[in-house]
Protein backbone atom coordinates (compact mmCIF):
# COMPACT_ATOMS: atom_id res chain seq x y z
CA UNK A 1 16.15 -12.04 0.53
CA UNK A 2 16.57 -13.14 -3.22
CA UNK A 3 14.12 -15.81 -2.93
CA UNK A 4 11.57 -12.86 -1.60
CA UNK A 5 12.04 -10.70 -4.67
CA UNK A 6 11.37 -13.30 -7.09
CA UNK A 7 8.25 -14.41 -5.33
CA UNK A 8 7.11 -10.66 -5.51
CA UNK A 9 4.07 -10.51 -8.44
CA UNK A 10 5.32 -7.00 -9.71
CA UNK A 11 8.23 -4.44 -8.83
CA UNK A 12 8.18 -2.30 -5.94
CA UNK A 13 9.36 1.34 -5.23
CA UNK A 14 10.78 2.35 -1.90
CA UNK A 15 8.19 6.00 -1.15
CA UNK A 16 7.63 8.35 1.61
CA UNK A 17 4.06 9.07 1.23
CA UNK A 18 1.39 10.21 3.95
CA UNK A 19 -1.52 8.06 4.17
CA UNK A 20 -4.75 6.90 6.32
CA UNK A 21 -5.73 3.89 7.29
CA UNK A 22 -9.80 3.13 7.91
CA UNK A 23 -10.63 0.25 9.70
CA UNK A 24 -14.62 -1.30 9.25
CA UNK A 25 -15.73 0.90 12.10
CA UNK A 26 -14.69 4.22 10.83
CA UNK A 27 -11.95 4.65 12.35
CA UNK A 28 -8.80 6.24 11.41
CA UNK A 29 -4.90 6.09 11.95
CA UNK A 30 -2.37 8.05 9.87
CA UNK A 31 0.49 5.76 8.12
CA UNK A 32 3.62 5.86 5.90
CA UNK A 33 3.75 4.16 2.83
CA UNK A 34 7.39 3.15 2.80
CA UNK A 35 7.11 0.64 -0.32
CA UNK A 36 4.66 0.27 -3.53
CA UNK A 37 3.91 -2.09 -6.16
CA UNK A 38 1.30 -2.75 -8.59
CA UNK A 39 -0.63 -5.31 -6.14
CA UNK A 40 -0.07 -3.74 -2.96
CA UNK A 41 1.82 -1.67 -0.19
CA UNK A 42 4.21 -1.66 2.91
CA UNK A 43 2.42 0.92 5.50
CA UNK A 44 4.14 1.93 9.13
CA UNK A 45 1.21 2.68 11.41
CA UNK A 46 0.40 2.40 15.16
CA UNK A 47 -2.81 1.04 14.26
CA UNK A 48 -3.40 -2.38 15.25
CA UNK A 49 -4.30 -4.91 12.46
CA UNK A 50 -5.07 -8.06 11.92
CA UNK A 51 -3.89 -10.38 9.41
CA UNK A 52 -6.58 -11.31 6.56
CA UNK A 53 -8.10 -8.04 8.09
CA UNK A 54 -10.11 -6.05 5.54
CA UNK A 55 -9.14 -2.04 5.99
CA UNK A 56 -9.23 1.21 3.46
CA UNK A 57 -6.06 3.00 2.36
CA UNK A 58 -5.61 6.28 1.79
CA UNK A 59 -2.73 7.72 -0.22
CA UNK A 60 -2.58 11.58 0.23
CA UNK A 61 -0.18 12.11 -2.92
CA UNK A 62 -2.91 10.95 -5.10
CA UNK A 63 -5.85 11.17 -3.36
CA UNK A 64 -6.42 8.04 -3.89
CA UNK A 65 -8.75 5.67 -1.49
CA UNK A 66 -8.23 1.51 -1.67
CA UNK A 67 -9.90 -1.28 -0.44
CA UNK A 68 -7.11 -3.51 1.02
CA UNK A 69 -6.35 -6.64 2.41
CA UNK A 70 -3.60 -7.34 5.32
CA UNK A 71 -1.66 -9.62 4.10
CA UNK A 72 1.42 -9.41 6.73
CA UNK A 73 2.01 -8.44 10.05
CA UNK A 74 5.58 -7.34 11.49
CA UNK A 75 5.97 -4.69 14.77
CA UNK A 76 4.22 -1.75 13.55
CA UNK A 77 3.99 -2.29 9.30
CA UNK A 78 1.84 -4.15 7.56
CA UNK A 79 1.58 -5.40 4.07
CA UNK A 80 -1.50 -4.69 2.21
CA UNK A 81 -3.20 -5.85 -1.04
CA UNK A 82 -5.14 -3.57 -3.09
CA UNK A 83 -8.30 -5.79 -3.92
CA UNK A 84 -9.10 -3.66 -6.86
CA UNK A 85 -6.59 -3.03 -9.75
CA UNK A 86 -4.66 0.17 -9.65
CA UNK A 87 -6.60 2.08 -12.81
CA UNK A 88 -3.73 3.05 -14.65
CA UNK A 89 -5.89 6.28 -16.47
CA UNK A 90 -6.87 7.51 -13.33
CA UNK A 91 -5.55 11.10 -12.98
CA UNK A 92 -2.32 11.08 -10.94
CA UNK A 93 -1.95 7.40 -11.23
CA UNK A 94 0.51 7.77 -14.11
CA UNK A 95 2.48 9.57 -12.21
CA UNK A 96 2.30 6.50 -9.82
CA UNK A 97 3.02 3.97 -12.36
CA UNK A 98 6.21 5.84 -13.30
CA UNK A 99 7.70 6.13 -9.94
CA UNK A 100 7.18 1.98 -9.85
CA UNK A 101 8.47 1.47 -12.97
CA UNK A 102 11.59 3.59 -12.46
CA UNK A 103 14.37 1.51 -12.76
CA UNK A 104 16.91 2.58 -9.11
């Protein structure tokens, strides 16, 4: 488990946040974010995804919709990178930025 965290590209913070998921066709599925970092996201969903799988994400708490890359696959989560950099003057990403930088 150590050698995962030091492969990691930036800190992570365990969340609870409601999401979406949109897959190419439209489609939606609600998810959990259960983990966040600068470069990407855990989600719990029943959706079915495939991995290098290009889908939107949706975080309610800040309203905020990302493009996003599956990067993982494990029995209902997924890990997903955010193709675009998190804009760190967006309104309510602050807030974001502070959770992830919170030391636990």
């Amino acid at each position: 488990m150590a050698n995962e965290e030091e492969s990691r590209r930036s800190n992570r913070r365990r969340t609870l946040f409601g999401g979406f998921i949109f897959d190419e066709d439209g489609k939606s599925w609600d998810c959990s974010v259960s983990d966040i970092s600068y470069t990407g996201v855990k989600v719990r969903s029943e959706v079915n995804l495939e991995m290098g799988a290009f889908v939107e994400l949706k975080i309610n708490k800040f309203n905020d919709l990302r493009r996003t890359k599956v990067m993982w696959v494990g029995p209902g989560q997924y890990g997903l990178q955010f193709l675009v950099k998190i804009d760190k003057a967006k309104d309510g990403m602050t807030e974001l930025f502070k959770l992830i930088d919170k030391k636990i």
